[in-house]
PDB file of N, CA and C in Angstrom:
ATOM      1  N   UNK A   1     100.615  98.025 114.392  1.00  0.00           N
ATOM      2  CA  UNK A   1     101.398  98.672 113.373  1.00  0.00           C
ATOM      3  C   UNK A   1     101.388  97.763 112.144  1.00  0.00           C
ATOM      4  N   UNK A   2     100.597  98.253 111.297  1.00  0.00           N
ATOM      5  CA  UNK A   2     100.702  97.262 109.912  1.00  0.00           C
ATOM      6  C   UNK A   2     102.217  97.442 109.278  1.00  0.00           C
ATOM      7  N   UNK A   3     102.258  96.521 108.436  1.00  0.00           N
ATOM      8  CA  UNK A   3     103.818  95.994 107.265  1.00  0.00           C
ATOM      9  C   UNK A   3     102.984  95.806 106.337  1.00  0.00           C
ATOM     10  N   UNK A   4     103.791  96.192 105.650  1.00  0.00           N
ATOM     11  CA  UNK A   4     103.503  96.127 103.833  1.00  0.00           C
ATOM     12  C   UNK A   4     104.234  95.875 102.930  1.00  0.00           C
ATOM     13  N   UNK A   5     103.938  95.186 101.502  1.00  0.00           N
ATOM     14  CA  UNK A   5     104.821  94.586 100.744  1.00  0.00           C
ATOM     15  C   UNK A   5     105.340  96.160 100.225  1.00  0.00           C
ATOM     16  N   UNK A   6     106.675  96.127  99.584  1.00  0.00           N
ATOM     17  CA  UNK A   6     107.338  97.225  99.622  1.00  0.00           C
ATOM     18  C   UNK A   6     107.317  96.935  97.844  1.00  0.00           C
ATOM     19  N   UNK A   7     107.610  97.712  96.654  1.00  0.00           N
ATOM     20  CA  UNK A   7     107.643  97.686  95.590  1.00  0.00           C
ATOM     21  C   UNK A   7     109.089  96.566  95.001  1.00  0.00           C
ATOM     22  N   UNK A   8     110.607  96.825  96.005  1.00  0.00           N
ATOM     23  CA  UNK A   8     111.410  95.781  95.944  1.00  0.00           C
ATOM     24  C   UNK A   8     111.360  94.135  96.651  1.00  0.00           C
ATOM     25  N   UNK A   9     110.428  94.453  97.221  1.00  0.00           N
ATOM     26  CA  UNK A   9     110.037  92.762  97.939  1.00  0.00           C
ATOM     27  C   UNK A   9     109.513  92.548  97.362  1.00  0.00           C
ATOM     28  N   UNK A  10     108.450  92.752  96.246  1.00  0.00           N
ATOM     29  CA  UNK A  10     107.520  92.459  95.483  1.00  0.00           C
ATOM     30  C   UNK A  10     108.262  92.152  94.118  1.00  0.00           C
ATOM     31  N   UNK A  11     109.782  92.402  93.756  1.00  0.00           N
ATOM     32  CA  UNK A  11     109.552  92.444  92.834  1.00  0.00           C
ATOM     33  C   UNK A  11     111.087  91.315  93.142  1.00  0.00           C
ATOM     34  N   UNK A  12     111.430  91.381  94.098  1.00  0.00           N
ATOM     35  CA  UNK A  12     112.945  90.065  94.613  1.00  0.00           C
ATOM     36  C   UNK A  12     111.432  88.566  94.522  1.00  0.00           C
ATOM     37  N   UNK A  13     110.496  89.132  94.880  1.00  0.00           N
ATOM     38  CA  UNK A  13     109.755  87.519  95.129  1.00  0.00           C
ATOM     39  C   UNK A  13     109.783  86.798  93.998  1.00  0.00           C
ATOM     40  N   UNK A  14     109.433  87.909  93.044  1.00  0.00           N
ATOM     41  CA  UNK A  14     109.558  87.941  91.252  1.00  0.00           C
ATOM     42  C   UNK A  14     109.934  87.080  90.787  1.00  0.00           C
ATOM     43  N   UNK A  15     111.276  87.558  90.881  1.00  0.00           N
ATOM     44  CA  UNK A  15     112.681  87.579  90.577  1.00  0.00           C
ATOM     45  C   UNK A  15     113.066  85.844  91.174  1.00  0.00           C
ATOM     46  N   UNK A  16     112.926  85.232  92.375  1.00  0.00           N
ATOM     47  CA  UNK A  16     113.294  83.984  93.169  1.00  0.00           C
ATOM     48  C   UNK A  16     112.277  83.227  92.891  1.00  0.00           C
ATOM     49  N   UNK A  17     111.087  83.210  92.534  1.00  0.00           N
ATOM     50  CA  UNK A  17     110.108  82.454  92.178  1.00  0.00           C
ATOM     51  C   UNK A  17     109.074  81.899  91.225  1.00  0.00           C
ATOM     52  N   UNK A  18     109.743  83.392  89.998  1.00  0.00           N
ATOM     53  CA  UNK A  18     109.315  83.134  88.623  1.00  0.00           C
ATOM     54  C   UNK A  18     108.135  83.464  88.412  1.00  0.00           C
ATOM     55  N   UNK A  19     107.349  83.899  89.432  1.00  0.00           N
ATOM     56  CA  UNK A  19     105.703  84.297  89.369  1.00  0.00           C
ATOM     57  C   UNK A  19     105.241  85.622  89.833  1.00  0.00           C
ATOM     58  N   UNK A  20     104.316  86.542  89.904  1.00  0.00           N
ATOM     59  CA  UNK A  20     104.115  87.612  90.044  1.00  0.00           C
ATOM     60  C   UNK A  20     104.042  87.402  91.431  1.00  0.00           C
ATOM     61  N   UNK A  21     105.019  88.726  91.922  1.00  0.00           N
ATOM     62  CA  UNK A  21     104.882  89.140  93.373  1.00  0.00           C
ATOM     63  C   UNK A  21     103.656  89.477  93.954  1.00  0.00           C
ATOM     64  N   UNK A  22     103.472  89.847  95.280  1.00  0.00           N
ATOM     65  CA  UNK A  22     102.350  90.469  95.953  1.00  0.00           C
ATOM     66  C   UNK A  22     102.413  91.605  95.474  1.00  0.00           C
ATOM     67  N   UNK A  23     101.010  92.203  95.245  1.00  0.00           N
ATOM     68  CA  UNK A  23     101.007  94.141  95.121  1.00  0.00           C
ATOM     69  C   UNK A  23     101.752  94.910  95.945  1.00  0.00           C
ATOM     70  N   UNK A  24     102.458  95.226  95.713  1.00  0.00           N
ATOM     71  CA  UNK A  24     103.251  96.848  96.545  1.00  0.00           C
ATOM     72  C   UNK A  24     102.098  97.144  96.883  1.00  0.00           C
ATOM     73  N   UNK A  25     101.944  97.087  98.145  1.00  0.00           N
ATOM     74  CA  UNK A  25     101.172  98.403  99.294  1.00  0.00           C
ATOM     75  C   UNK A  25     100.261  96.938 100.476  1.00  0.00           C
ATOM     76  N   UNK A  26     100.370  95.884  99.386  1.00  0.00           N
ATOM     77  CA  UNK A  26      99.753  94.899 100.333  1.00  0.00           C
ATOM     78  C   UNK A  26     100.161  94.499 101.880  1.00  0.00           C
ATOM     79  N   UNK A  27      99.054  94.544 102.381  1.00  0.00           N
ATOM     80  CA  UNK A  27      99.119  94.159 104.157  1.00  0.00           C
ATOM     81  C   UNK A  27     100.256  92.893 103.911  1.00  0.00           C
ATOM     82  N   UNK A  28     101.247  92.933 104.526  1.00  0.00           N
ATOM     83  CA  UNK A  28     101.563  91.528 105.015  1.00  0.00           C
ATOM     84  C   UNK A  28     101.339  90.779 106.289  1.00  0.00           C
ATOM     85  N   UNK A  29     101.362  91.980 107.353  1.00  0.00           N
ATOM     86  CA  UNK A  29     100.760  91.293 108.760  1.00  0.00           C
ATOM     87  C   UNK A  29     101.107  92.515 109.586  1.00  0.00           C
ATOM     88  N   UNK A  30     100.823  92.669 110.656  1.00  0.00           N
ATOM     89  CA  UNK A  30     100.996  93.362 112.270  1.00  0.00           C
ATOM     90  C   UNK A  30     101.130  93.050 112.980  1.00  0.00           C
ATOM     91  N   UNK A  31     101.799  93.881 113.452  1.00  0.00           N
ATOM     92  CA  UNK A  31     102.491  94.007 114.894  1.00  0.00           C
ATOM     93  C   UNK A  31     101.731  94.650 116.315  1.00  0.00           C
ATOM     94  N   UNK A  32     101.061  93.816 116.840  1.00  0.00           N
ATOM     95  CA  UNK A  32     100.115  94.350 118.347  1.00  0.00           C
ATOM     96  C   UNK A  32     101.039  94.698 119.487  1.00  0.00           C
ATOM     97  N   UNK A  33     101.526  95.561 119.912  1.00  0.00           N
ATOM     98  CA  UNK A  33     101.927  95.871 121.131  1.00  0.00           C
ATOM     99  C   UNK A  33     101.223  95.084 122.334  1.00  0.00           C
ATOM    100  N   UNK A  34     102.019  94.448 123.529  1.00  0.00           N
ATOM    101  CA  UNK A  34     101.358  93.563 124.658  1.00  0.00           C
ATOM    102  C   UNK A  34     102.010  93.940 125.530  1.00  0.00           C
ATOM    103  N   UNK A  35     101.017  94.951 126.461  1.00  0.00           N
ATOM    104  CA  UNK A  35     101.387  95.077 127.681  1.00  0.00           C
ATOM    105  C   UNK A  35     101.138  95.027 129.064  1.00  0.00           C
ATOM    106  N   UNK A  36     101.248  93.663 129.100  1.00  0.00           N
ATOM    107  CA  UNK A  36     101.343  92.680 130.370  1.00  0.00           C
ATOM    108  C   UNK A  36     101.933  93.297 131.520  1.00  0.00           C
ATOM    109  N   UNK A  37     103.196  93.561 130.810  1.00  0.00           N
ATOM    110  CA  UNK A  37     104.340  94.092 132.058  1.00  0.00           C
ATOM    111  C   UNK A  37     104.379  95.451 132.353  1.00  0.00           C
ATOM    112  N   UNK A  38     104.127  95.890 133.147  1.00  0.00           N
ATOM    113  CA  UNK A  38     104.533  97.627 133.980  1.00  0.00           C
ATOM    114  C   UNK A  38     105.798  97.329 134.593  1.00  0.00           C
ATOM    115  N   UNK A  39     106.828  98.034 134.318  1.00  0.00           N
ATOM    116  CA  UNK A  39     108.380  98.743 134.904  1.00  0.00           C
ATOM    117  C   UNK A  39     107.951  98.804 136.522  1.00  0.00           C
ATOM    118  N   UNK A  40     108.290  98.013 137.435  1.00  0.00           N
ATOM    119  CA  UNK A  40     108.284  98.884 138.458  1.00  0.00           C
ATOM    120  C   UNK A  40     107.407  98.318 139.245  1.00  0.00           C
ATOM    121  N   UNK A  41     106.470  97.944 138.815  1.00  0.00           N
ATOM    122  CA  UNK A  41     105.372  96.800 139.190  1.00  0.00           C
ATOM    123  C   UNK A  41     105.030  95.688 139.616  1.00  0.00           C
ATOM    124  N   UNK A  42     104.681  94.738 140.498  1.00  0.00           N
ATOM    125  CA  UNK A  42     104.825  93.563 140.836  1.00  0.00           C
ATOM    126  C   UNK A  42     103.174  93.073 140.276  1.00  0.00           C
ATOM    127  N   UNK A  43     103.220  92.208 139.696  1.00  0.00           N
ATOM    128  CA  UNK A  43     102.018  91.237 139.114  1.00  0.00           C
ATOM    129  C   UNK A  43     101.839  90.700 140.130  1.00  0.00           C
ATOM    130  N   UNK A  44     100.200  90.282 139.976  1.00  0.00           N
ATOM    131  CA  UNK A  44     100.070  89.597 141.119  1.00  0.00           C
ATOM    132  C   UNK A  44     100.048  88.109 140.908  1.00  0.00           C
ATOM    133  N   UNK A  45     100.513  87.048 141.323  1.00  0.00           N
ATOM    134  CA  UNK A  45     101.313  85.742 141.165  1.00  0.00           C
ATOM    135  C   UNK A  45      99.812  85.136 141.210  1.00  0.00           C
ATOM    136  N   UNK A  46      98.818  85.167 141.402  1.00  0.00           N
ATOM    137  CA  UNK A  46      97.431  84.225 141.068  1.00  0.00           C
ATOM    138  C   UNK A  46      97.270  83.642 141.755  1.00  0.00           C
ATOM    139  N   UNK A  47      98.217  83.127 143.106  1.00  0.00           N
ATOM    140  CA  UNK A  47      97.943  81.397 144.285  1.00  0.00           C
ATOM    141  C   UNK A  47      98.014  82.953 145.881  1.00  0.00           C
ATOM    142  N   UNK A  48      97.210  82.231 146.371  1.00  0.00           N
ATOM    143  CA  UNK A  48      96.750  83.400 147.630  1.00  0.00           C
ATOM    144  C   UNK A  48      98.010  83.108 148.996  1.00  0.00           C
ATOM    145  N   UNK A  49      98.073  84.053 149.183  1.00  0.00           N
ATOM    146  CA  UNK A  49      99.147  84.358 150.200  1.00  0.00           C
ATOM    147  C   UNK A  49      99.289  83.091 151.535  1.00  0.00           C
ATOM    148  N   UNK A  50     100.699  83.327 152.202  1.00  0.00           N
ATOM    149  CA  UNK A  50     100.358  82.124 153.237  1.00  0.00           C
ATOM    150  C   UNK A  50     101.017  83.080 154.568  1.00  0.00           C
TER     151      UNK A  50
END
């Protein structure tokens, strides 16, 4: 899920730092979903049974 600089974050950066903000619409970073874990599920622990 991308984030993006928003037209008021861009323009508070402005505003606190005296220099031109990032472009409104710019990537700032993402968010990857990780799914390791299943509900309900037991992982298997990796060291072999005794």
């Amino acid at each position: 899920m991308p984030f993006r600089i928003t037209p008021e974050a861009s323009q508070m950066f402005a505003e606190v730092t005296g220099r031109p903000g990032p472009r409104a619409g710019s990537l700032l970073g993402t968010l990857t979903p990780n799914f390791d874990y299943v509900p309900g599920r037991t992982a298997p622990t990796g060291f072999p049974g005794f």
